[in-house]
C-alpha atoms as a PDB file:
ATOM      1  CA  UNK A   1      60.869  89.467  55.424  1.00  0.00           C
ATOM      2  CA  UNK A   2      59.429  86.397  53.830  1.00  0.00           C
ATOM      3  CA  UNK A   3      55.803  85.976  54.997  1.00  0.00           C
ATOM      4  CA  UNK A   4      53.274  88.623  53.132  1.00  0.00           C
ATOM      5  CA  UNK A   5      50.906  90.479  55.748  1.00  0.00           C
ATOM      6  CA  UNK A   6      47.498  88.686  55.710  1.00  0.00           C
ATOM      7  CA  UNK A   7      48.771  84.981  54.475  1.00  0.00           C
ATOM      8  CA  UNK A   8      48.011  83.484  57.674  1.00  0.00           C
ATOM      9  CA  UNK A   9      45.547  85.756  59.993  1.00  0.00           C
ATOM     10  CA  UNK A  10      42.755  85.408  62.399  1.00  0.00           C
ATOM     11  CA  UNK A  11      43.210  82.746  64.669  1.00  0.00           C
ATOM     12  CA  UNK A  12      45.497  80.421  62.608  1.00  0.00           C
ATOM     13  CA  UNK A  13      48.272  82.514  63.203  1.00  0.00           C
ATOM     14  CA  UNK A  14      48.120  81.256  67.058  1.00  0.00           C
ATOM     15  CA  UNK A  15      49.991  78.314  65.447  1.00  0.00           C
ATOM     16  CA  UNK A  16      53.140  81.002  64.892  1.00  0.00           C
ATOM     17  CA  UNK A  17      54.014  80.917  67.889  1.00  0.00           C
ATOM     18  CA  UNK A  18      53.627  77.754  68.892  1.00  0.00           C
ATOM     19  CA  UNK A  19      56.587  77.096  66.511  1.00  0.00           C
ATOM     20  CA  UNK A  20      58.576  80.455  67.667  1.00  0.00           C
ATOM     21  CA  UNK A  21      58.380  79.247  70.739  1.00  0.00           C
ATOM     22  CA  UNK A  22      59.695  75.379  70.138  1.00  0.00           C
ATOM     23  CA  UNK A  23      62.665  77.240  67.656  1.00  0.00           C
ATOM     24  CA  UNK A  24      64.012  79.764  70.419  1.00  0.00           C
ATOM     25  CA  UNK A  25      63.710  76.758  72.996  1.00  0.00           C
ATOM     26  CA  UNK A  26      66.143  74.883  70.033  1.00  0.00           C
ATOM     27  CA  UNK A  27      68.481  78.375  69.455  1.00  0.00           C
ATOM     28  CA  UNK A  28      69.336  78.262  73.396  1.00  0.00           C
ATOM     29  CA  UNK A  29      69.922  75.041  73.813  1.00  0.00           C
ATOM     30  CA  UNK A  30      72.547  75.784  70.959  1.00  0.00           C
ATOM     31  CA  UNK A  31      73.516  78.977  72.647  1.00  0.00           C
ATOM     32  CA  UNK A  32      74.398  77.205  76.079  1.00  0.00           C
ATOM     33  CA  UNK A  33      76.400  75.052  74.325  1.00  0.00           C
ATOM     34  CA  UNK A  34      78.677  77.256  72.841  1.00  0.00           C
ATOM     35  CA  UNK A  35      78.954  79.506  76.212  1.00  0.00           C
ATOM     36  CA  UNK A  36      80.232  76.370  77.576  1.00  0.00           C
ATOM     37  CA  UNK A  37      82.290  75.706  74.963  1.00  0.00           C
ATOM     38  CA  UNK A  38      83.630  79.064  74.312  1.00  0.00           C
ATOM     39  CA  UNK A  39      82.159  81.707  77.305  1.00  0.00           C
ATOM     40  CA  UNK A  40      80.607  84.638  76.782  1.00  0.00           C
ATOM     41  CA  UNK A  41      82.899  86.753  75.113  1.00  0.00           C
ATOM     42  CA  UNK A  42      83.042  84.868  71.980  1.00  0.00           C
ATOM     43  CA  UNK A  43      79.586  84.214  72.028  1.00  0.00           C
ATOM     44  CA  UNK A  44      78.359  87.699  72.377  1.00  0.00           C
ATOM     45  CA  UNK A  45      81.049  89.037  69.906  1.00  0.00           C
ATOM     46  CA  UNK A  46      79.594  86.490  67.487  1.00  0.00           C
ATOM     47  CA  UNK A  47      76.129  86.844  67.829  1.00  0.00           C
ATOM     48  CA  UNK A  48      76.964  90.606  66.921  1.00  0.00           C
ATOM     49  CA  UNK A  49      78.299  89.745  64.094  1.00  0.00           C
ATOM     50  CA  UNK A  50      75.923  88.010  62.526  1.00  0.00           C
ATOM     51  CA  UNK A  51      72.652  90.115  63.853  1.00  0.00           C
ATOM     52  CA  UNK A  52      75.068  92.704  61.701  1.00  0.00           C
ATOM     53  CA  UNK A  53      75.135  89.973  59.040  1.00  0.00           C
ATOM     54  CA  UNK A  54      71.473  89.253  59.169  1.00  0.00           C
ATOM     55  CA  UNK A  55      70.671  93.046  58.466  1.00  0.00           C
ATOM     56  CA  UNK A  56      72.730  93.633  55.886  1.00  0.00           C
ATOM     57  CA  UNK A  57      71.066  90.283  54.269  1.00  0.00           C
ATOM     58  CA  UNK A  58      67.466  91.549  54.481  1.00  0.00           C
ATOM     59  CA  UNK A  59      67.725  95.452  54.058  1.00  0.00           C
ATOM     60  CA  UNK A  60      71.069  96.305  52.048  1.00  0.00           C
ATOM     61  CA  UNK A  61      71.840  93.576  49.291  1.00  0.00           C
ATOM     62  CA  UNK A  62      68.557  93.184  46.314  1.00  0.00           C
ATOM     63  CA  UNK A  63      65.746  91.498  47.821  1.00  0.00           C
ATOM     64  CA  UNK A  64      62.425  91.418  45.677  1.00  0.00           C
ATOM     65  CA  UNK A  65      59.116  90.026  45.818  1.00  0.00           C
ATOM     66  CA  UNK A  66      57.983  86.945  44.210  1.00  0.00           C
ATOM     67  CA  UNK A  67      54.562  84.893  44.753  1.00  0.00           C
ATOM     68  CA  UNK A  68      53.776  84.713  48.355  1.00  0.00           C
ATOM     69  CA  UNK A  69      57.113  85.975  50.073  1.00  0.00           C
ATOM     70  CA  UNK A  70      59.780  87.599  48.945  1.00  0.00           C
ATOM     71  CA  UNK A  71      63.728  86.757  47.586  1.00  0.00           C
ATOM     72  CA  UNK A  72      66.499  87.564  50.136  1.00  0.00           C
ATOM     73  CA  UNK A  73      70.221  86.119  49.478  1.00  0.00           C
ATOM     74  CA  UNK A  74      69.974  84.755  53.355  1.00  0.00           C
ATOM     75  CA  UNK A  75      73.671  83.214  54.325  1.00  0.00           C
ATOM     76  CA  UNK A  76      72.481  80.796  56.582  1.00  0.00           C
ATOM     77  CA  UNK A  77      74.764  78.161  55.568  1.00  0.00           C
ATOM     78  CA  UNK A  78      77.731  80.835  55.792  1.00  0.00           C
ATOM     79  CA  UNK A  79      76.590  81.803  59.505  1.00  0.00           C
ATOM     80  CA  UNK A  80      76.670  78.657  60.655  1.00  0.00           C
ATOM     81  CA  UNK A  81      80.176  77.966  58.889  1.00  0.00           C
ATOM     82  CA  UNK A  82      81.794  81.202  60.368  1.00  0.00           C
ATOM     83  CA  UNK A  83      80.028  81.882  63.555  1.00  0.00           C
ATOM     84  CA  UNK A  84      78.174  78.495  64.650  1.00  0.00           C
ATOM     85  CA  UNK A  85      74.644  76.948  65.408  1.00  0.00           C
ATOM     86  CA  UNK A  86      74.093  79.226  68.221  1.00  0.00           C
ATOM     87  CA  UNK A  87      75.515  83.076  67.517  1.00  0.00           C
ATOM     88  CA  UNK A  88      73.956  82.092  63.987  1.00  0.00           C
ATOM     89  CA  UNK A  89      70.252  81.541  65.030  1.00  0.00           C
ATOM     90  CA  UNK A  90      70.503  84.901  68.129  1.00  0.00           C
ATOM     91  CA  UNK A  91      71.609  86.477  65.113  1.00  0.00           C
ATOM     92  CA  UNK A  92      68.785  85.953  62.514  1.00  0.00           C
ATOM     93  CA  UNK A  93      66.595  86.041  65.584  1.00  0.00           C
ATOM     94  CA  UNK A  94      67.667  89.831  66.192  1.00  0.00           C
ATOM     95  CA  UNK A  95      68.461  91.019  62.753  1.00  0.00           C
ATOM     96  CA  UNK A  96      65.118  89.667  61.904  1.00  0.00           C
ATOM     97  CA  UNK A  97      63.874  91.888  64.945  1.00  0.00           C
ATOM     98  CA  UNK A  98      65.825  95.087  64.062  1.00  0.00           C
ATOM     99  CA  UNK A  99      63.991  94.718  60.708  1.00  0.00           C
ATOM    100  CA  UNK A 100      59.846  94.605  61.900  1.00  0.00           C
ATOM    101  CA  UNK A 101      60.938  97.076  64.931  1.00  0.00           C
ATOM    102  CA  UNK A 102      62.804 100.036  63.005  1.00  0.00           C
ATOM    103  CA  UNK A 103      61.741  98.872  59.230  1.00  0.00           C
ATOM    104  CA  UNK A 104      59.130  96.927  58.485  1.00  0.00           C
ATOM    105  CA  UNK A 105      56.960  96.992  61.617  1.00  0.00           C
ATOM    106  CA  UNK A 106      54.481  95.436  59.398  1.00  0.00           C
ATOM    107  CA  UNK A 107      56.282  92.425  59.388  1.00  0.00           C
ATOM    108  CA  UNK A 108      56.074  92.421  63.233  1.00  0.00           C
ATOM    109  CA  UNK A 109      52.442  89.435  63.266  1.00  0.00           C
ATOM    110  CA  UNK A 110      54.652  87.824  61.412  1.00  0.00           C
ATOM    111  CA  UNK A 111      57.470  87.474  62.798  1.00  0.00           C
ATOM    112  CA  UNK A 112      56.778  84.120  65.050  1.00  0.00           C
ATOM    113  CA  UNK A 113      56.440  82.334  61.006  1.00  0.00           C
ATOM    114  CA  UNK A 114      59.503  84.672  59.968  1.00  0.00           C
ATOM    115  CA  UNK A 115      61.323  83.247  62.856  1.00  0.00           C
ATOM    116  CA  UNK A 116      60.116  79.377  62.025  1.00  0.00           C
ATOM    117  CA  UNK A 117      61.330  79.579  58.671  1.00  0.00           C
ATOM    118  CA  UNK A 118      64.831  81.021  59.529  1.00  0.00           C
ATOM    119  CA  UNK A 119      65.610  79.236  62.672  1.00  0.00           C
ATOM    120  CA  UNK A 120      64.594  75.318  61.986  1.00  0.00           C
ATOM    121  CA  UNK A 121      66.224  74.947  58.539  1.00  0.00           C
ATOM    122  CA  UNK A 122      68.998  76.286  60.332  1.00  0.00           C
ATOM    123  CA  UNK A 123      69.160  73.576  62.897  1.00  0.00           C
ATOM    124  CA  UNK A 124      68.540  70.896  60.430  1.00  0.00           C
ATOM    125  CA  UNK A 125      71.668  71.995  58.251  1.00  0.00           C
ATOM    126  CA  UNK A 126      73.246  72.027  61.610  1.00  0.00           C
ATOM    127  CA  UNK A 127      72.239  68.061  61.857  1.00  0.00           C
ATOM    128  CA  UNK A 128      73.418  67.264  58.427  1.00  0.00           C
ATOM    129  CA  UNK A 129      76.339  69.010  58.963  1.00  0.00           C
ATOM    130  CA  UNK A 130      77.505  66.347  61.281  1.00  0.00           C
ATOM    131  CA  UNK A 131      76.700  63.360  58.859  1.00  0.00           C
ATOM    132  CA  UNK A 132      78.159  65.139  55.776  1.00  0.00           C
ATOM    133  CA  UNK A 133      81.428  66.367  57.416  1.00  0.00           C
ATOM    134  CA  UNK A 134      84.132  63.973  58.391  1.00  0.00           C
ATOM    135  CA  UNK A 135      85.097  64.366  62.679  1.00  0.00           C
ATOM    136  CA  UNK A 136      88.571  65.211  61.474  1.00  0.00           C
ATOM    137  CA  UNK A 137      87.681  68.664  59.360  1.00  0.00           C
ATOM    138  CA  UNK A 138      87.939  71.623  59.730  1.00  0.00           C
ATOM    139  CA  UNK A 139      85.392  74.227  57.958  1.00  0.00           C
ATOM    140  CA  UNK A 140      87.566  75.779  55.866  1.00  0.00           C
ATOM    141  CA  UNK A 141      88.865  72.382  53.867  1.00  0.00           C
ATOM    142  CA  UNK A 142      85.375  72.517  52.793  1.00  0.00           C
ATOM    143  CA  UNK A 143      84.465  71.053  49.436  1.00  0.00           C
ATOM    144  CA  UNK A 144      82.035  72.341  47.003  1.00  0.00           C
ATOM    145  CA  UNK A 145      79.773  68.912  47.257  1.00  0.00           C
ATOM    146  CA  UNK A 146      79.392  69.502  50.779  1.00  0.00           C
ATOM    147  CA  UNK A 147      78.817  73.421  50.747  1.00  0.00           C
ATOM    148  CA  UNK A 148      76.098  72.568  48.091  1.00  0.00           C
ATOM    149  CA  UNK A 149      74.553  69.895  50.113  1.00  0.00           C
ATOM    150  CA  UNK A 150      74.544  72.225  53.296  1.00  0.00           C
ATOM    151  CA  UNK A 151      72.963  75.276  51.051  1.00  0.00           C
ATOM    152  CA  UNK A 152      70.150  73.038  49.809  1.00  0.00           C
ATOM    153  CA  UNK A 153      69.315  71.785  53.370  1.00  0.00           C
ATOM    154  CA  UNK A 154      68.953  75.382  54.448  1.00  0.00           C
ATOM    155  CA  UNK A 155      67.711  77.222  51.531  1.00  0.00           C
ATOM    156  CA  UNK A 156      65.122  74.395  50.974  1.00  0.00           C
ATOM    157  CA  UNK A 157      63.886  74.167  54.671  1.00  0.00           C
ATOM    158  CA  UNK A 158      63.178  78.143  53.827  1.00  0.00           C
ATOM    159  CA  UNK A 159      61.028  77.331  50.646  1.00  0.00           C
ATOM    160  CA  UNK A 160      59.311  74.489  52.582  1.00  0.00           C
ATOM    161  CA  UNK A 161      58.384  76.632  55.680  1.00  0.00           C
ATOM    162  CA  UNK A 162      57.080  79.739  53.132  1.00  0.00           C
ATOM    163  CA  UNK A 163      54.797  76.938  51.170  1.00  0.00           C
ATOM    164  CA  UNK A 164      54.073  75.134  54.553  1.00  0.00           C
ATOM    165  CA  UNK A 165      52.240  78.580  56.001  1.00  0.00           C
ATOM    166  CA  UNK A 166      50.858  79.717  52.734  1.00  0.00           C
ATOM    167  CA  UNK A 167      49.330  76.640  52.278  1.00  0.00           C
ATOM    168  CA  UNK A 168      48.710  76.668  56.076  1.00  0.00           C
ATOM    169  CA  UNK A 169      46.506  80.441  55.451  1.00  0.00           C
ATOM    170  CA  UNK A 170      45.539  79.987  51.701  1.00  0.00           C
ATOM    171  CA  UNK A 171      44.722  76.287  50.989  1.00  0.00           C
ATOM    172  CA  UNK A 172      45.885  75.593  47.394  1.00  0.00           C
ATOM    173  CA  UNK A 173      44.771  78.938  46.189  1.00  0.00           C
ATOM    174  CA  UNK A 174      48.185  79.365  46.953  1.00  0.00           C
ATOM    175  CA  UNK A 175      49.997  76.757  44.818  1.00  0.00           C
ATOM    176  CA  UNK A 176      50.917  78.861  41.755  1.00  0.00           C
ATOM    177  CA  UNK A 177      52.577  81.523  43.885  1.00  0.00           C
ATOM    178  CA  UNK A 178      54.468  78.505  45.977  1.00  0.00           C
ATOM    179  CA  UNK A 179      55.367  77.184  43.110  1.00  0.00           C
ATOM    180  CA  UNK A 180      56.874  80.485  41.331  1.00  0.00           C
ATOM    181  CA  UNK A 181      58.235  81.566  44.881  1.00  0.00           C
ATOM    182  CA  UNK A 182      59.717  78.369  45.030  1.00  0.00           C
ATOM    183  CA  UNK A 183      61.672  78.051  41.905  1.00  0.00           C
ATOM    184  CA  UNK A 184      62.742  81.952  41.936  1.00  0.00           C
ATOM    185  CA  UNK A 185      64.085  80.600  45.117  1.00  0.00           C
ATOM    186  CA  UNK A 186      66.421  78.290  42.912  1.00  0.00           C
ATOM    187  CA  UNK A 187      68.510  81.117  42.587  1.00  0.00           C
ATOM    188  CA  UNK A 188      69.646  81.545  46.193  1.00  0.00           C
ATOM    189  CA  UNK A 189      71.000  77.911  46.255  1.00  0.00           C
ATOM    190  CA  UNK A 190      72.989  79.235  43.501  1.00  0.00           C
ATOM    191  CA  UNK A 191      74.661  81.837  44.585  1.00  0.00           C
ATOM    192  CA  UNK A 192      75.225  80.688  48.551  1.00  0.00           C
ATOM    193  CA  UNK A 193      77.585  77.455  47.441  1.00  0.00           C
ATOM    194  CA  UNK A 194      79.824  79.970  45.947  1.00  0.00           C
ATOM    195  CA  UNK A 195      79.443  82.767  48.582  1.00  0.00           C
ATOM    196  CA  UNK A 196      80.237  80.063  51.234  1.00  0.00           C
ATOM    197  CA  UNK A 197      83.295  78.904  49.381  1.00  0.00           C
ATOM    198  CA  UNK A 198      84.580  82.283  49.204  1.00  0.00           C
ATOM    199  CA  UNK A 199      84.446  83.149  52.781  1.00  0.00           C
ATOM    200  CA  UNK A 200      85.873  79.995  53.759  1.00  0.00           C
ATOM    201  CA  UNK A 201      88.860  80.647  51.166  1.00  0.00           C
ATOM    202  CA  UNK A 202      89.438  84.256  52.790  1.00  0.00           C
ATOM    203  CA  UNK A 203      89.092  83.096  56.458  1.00  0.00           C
ATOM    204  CA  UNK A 204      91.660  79.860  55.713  1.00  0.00           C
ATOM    205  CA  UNK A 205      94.640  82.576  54.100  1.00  0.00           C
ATOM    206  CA  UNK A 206      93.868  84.395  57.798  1.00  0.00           C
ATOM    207  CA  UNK A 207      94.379  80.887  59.424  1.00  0.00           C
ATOM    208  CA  UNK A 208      97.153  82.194  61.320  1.00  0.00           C
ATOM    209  CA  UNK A 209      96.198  85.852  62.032  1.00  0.00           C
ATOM    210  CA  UNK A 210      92.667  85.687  62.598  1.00  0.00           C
ATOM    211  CA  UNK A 211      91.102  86.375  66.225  1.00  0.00           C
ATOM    212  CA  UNK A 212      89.624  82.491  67.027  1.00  0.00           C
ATOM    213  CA  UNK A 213      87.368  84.179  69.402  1.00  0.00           C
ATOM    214  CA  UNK A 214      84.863  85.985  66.732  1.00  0.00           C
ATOM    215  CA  UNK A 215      84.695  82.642  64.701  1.00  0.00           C
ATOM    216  CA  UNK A 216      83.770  79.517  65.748  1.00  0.00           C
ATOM    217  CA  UNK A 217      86.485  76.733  66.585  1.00  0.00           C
ATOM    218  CA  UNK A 218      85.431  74.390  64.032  1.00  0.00           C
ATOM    219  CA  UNK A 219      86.048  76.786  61.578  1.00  0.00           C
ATOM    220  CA  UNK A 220      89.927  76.300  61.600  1.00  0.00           C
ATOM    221  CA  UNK A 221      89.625  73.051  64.285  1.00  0.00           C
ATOM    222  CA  UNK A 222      88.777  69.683  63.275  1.00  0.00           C
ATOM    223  CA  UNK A 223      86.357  68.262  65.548  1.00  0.00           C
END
């Protein structure tokens, strides 16, 4: 996924899961509040979907290396629009699994950083999200301005957390492939404003038709 074998090794890598640790702690507090929220079915039947999601993000659309990680066109901001903090952070948690297991079991040291990066620009977008979005709307009356803000949060937290740990194993050896990794990155914050807005479009003609339990209230609710 994003973290190149041998960035961070040795005994600095202890630090990985230190912050694996405090970002699953985070994903089930989210997690037992939407069981209580929602219950289990929807829960489960969401985190499915976007473990599916997750998985098709990192092994079936273009994904290519670039300094010290790699490019993937990761939806986070579209997870958490559709599915919600908590099915959206078991999801990259398991798709992210599914990869090192079956796929890239080199990725496996890694995957306490992977995890990092994914998971706490997730909850921070989660954060914003409740400062940029009025109580009384729904996801799918989404604007542009806000999708954009919500992309940046997320996208950027996943730039930040790649430089953070090559920094972290490299020193600034590692500044012209942060910086290149970084602004290839650029593109991603691109293309998710749109993506979002187009998912959001298709879910609000289903308004009406579409099972409320594999989406997340707030998606047609206001809060």
């Amino acid at each position: 996924m994003h973290i190149e074998p041998g960035l961070v090794d040795g005994a600095k890598i202890g630090l990985s899961y230190a912050t694996a640790v405090a970002a699953g702690g985070t994903a089930v507090h989210f997690l037992g509040q939407s069981l209580r929220e929602h219950g289990v079915f929807s829960v489960v039947a969401r985190a499915v979907l976007a473990t599916l999601g997750t998985f098709v993000f990192f092994e079936i659309l273009p994904h290519f290396p670039v300094g010290v990680s790699e490019v993937h066109l990761i939806l986070g901001s579209t997870l958490f629009l559709v599915l919600g903090a908590g099915p959206a952070a078991l999801g990259l948690a398991l798709g992210l699994l599914i990869q090192g297991l079956f796929f890239a079991p080199f990725d496996l040291p890694q995957y306490g950083m992977n995890l990092t990066t994914l998971l706490v620009p997730l909850f921070a977008m989660t954060a914003i999200a409740k400062r940029i979005i009025a109580p009384g709307t729904a996801y799918v009356d989404l604007g542009y301005s806000q999708v954009l803000r919500l992309s940046l949060v997320y996208q950027g937290g996943v730039v930040a957390w790649v430089a953070f740990w090559a920094f972290y194993g490299q020193g600034l050896a590692a500044t012209s492939s942060v910086a290149t990794f970084g602004l290839a990155y650029m593109t991603v914050v691109l293309l998710e404003p749109l993506v979002d807005l187009a998912v959001l479009a298709g879910a609000k003609t289903v308004r009406n038709s579409a099972p409320r339990g594999l989406f997340t209230a707030r998606l047609y609710a206001a809060a």
